[in-house]
Protein backbone atom coordinates (compact mmCIF):
# COMPACT_ATOMS: atom_id res chain seq x y z
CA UNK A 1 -45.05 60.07 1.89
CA UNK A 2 -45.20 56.64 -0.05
CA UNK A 3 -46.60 58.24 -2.84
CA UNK A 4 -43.76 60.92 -2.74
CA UNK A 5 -41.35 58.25 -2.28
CA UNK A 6 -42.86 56.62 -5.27
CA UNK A 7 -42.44 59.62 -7.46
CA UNK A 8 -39.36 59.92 -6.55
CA UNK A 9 -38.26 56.91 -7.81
CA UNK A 10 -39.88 56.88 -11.06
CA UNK A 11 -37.92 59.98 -11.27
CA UNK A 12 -34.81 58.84 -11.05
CA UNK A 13 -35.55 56.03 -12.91
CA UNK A 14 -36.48 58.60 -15.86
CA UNK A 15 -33.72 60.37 -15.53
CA UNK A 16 -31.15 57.53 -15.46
CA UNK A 17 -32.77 56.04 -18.64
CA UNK A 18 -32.72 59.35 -20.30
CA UNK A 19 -28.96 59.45 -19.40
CA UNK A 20 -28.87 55.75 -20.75
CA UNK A 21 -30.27 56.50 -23.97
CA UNK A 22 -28.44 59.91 -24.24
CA UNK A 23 -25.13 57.73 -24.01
CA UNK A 24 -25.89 54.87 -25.95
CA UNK A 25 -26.54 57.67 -28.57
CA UNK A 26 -23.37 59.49 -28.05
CA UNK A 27 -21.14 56.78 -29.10
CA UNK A 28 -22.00 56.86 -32.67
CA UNK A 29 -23.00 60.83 -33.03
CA UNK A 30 -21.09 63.09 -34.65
CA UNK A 31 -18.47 64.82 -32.72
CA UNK A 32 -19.00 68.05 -34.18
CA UNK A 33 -20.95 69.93 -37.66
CA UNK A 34 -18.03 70.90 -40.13
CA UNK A 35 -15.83 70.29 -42.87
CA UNK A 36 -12.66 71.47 -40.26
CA UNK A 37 -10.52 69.13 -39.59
CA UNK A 38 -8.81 69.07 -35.68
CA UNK A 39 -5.67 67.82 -34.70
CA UNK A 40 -5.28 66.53 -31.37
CA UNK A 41 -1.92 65.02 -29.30
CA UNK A 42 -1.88 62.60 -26.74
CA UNK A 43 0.70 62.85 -24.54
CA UNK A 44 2.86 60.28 -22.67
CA UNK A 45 1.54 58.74 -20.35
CA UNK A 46 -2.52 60.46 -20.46
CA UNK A 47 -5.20 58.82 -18.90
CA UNK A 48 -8.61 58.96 -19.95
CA UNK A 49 -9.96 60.89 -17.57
CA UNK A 50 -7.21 64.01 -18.46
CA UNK A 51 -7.96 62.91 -22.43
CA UNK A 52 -11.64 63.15 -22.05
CA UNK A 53 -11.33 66.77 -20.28
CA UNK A 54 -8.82 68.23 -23.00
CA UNK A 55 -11.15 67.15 -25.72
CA UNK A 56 -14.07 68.99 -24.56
CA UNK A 57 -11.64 72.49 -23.31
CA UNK A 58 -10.77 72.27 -27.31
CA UNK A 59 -14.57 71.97 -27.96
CA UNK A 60 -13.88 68.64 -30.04
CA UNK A 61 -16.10 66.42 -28.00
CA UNK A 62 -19.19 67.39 -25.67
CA UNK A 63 -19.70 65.33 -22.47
CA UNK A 64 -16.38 64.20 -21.47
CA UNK A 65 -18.07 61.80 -18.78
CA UNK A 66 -19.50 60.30 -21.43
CA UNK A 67 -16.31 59.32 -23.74
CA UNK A 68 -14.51 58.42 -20.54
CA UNK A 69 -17.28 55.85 -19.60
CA UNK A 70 -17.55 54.90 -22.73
CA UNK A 71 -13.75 54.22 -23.04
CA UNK A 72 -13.90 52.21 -19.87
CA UNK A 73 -16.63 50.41 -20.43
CA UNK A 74 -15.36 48.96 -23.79
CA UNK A 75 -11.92 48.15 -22.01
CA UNK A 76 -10.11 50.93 -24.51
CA UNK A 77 -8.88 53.36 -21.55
CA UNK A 78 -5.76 51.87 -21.41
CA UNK A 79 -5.05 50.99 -24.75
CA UNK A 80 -5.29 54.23 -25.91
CA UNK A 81 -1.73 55.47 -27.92
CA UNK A 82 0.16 58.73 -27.49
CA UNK A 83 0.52 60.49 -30.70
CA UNK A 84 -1.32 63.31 -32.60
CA UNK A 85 -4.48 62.43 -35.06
CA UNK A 86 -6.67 64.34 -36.99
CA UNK A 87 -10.28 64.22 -36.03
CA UNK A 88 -13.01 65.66 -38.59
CA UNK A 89 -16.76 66.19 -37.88
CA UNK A 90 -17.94 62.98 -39.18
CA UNK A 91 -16.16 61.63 -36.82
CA UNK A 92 -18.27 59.55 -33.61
CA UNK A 93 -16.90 58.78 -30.53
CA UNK A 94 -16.59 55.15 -31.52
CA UNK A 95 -14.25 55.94 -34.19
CA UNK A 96 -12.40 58.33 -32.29
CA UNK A 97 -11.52 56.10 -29.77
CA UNK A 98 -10.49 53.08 -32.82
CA UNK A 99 -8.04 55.34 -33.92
CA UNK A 100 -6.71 56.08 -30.27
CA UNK A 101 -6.53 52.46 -29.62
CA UNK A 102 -5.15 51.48 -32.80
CA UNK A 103 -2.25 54.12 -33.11
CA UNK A 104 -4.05 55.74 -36.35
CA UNK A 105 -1.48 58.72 -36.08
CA UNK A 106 -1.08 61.43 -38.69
CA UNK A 107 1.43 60.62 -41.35
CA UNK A 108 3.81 63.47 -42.27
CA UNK A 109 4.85 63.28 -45.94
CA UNK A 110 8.36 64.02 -47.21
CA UNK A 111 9.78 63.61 -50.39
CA UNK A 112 13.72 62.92 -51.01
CA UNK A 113 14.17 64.16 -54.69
CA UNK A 114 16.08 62.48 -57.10
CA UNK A 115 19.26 64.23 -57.70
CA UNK A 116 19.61 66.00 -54.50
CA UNK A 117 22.79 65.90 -53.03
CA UNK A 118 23.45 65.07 -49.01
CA UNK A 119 23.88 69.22 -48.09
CA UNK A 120 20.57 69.35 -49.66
CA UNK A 121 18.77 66.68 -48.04
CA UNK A 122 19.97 67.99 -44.64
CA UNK A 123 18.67 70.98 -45.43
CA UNK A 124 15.01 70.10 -46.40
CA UNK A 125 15.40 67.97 -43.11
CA UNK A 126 15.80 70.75 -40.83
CA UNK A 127 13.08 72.69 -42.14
CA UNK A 128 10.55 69.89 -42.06
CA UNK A 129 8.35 70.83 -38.83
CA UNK A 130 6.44 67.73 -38.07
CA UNK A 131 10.49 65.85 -37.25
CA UNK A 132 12.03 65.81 -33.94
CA UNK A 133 15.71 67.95 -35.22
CA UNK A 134 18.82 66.81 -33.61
CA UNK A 135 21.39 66.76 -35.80
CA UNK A 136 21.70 70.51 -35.92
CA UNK A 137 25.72 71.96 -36.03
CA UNK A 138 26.94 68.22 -36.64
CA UNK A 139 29.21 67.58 -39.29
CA UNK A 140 28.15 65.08 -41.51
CA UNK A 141 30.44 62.98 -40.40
CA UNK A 142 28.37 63.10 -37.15
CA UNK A 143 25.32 62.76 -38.65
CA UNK A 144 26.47 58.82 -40.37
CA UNK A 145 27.69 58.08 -36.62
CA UNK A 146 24.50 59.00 -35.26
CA UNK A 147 22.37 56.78 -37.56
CA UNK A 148 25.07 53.57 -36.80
CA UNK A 149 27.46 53.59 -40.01
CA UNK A 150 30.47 56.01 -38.68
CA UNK A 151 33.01 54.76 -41.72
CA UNK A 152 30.83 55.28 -44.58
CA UNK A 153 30.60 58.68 -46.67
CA UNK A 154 26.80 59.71 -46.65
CA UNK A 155 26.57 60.67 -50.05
CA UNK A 156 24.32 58.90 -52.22
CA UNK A 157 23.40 56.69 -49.62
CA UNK A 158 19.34 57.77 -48.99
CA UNK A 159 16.94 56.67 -51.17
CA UNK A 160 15.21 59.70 -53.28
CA UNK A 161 11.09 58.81 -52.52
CA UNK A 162 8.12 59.79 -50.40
CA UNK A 163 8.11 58.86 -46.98
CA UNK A 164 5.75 58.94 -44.67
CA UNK A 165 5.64 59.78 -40.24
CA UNK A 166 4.41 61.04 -37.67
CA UNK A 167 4.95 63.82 -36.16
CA UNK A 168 7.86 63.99 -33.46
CA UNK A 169 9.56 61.18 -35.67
CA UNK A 170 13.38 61.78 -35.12
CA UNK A 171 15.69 63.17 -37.94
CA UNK A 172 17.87 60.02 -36.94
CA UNK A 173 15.31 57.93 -37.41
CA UNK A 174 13.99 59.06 -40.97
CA UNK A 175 17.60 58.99 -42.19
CA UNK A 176 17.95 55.20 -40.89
CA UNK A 177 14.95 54.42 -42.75
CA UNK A 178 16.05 56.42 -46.31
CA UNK A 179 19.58 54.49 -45.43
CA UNK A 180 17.72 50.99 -45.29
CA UNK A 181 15.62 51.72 -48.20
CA UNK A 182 18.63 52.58 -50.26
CA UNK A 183 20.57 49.55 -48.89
CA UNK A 184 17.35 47.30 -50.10
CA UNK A 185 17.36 48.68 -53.21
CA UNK A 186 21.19 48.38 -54.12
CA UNK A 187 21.21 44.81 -53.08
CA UNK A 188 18.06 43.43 -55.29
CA UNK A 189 19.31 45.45 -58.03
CA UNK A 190 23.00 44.65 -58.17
CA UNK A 191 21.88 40.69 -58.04
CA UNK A 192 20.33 41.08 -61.14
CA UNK A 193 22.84 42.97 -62.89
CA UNK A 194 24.35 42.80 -66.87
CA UNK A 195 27.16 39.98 -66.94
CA UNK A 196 30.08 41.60 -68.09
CA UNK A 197 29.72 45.53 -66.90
CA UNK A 198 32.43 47.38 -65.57
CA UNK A 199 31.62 48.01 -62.28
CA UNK A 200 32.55 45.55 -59.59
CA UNK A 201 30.81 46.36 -56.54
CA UNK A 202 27.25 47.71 -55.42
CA UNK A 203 29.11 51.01 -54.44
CA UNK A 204 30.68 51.60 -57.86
CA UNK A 205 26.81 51.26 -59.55
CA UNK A 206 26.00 53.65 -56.59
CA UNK A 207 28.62 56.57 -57.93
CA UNK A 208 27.99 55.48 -61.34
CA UNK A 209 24.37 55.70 -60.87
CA UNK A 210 24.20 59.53 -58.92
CA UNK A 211 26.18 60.44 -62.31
CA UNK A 212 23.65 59.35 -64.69
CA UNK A 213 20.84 60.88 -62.72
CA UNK A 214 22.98 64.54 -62.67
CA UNK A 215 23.23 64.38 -66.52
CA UNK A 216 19.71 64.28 -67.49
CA UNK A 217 16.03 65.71 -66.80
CA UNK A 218 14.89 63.04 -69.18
CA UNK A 219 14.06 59.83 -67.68
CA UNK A 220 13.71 57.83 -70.76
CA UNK A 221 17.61 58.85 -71.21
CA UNK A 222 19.15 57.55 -68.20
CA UNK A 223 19.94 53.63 -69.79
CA UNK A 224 21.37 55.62 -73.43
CA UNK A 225 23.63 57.82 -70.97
CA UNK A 226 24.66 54.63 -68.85
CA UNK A 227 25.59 53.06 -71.93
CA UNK A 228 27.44 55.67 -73.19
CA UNK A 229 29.56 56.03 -69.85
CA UNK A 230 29.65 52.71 -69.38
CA UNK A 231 31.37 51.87 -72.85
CA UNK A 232 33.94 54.46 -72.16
CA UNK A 233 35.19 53.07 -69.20
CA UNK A 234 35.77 49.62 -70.69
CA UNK A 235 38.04 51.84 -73.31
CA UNK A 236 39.06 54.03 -70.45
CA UNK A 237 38.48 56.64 -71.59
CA UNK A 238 37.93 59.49 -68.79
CA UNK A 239 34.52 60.14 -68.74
CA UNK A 240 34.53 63.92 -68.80
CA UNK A 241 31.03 64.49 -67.07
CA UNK A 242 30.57 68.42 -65.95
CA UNK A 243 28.30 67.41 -62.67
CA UNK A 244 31.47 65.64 -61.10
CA UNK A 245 33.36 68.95 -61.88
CA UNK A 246 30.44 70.79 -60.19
CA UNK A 247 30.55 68.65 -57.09
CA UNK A 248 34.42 68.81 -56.38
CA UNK A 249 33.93 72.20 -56.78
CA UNK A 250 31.78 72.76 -53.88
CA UNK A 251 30.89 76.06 -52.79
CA UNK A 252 32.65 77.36 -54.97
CA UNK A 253 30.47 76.77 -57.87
CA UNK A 254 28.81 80.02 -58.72
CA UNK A 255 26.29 78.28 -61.28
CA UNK A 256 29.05 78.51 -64.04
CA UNK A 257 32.04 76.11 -64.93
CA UNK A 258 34.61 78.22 -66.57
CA UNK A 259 37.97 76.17 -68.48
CA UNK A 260 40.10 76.14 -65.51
CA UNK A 261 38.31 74.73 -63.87
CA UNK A 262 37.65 71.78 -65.72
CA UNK A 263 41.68 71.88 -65.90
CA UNK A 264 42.18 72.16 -62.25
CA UNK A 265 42.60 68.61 -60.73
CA UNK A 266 40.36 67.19 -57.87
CA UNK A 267 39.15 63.68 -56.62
CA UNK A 268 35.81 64.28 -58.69
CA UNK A 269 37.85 65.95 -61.66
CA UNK A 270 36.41 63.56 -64.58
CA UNK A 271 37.74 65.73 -67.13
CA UNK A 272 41.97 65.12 -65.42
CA UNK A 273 40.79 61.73 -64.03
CA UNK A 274 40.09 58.36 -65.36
CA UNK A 275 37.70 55.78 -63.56
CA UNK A 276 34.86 56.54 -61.53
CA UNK A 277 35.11 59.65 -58.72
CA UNK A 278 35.71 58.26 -55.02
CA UNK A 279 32.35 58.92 -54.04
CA UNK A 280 28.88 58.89 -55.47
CA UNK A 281 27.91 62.96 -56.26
CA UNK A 282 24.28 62.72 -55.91
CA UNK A 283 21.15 60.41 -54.41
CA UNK A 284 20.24 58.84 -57.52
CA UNK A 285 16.85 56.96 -57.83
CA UNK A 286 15.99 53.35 -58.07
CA UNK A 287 15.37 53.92 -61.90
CA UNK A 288 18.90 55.51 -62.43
CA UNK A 289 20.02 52.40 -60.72
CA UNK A 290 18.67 50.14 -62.69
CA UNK A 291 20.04 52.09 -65.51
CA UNK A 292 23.86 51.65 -64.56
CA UNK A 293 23.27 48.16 -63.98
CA UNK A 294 21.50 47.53 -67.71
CA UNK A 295 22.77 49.71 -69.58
CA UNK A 296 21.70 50.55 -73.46
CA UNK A 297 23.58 48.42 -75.35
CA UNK A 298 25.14 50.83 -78.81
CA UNK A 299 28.12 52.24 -79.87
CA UNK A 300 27.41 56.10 -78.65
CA UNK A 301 30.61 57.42 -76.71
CA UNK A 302 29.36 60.89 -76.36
CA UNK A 303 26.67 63.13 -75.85
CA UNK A 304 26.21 66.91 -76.06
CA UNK A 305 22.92 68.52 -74.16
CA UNK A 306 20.58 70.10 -76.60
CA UNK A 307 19.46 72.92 -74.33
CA UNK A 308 16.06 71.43 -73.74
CA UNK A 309 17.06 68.88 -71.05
CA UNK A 310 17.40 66.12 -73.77
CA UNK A 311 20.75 64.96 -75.00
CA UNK A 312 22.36 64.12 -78.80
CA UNK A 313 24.11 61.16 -78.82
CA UNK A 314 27.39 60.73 -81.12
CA UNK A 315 29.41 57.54 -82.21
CA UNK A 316 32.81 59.73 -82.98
CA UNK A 317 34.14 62.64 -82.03
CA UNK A 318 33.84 63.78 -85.82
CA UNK A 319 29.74 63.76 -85.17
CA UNK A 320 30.17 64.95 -82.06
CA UNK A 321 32.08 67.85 -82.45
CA UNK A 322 29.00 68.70 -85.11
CA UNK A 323 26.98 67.95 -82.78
CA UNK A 324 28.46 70.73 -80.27
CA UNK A 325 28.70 73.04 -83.00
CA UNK A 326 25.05 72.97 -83.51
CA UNK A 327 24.01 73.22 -80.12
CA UNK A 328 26.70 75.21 -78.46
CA UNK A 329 26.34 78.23 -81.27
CA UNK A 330 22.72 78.56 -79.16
CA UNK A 331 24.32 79.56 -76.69
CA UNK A 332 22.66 77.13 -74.40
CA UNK A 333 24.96 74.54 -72.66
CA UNK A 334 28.18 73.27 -72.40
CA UNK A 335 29.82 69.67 -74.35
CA UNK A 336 30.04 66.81 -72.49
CA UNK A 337 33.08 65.64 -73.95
CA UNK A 338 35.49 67.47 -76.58
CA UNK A 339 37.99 64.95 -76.25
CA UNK A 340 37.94 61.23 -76.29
């Protein structure tokens, strides 16, 4: 009986060192073989136990008892953060559990484009899949209430990038952030302005700014174009820009802007109005920005698209009105200006 007694305990003995070394070597194996990458949530308020158990049912990690021990042991259990990450096969236990413990989420990308106007954005928004929506059937009036600035028109006022979330991140929230970034942006830029420009407020660069970035695919143009609207206002002179037409027009714009039209009067009417339009037309980029505030310094006062997404530039209506000839006989665009 001693003897079997004996056995018996070098037995378990065995066995709980083979357990011992099987778990000391868990920690830093490999979860699984495979390029495939596995996305996994945690949910509010999981414990480690519940973790551990949904792991293995997804076939991520073998021996739950294991990575809940191991959690526990290490005092991670209940530092662990709710949140989805992405978990590939190179992937140990160890590391799994870092990026638990550290909130290494997966970021969402989503890029604001340059140009875009607000009906736009909102629509990219509610087809992005990774955001929480809840600005659906608001009016956009709604929508600047929602994100805490209920007087201000939202046009123009996000700032065209790539941003990056997590999944579940609110639509409210991502606007609040674009908002911010935009705010940022206009303030360091406006403080080191051009002395001496016509505009006299950060909002009047803003709508002077969504212009320029409407009238040209070419980057390098954007400080010629300021200049050139930026010179006719200090001879105000109307400014006579077709994408102002375009947005006063709203849905009715077709994809063509036909005479009356550029005749028939609105807030955003460049062509019947002098000045700036109320409102900025477009989210224009930090580079268009910059480009209302330093403008190219010349004599240019108009510009006629050459049909390739670049622009001629004129110093009188004379050259200009060459200018149109040349390019409009292609059959291609439309004259910026055909009047000063």
């Amino acid at each position: 009986m001693r003897k079997l007694a004996g056995y018996s305990v070098i037995a378990i003995s065995l066995a709980i060192g083979w357990s011992w070394i099987k778990y000391d070597v868990y920690q830093d194996t490999p979860l699984f073989d495979g390029d495939e990458v596995l996305y996994y949530s945690v949910k509010p308020g999981s414990s480690v136990k519940r973790i551990a158990r949904e792991l293995a049912a997804a076939e991520i990690i073998k021996q739950p008892h294991f990575f809940e021990w191991f959690a526990r042991s290490e005092g991670l259990a209940q530092r662990i953060q709710q949140g989805e990450y992405a978990i590939d096969g190179e992937m140990t236990p160890r590391q799994l559990l870092s990026n638990m413990t550290s909130g290494k989420v997966v970021q969402y990308p989503m890029t604001i484009v340059e140009g875009w106007n607000f009906k736009q954005l909102r629509t990219f928004l509610a087809r992005h899949d990774a955001l929480q929506h809840t600005l659906d059937g608001l009016s956009d009036a709604e929508v600047m209430v929602k994100i805490g600035f209920p007087d201000e028109h939202p046009e123009g006022r996000f700032l065209p990038d790539t941003y990056h979330f997590p999944r579940g991140t609110s639509d409210v929230a991502f606007l609040k952030r674009a908002y911010h970034m935009m705010e940022e942006t206009l303030a360091r830029q406006w403080e080191a302005r051009e002395p001496g420009l016509p505009i006299k407020t950060p909002y009047q660069a803003l709508i002077l700014a969504s212009i320029i970035e409407r009238e040209t695919g070419v980057p390098s143009e954007r400080p010629e174009i300021a200049g050139v609207f930026v010179r006719r206002l200090q001879k105000n002179m109307r400014l006579q820009t077709d994408p102002t037409v375009i947005y006063g027009m709203g849905d009715e714009y077709q994809g063509n802007i036909r005479r009356r039209d550029l005749r028939r009067d609105t807030p955003y009417n460049t062509y019947t109005r002098h000045g700036l339009p109320p409102t900025p037309i477009a989210l224009p980029s930090a580079a268009a920005i910059e480009a209302a505030l330093h403008p190219k310094p010349g004599n240019t006062l108009y510009f006629v698209a050459r049909g390739d997404g670049s622009h001629s530039f004129s110093t009188t209506l004379a050259e200009h009105n060459r200018a149109v000839v040349k390019y409009q006989l292609k059959g291609r665009n439309r004259p910026f200006s055909s009047n000063p």
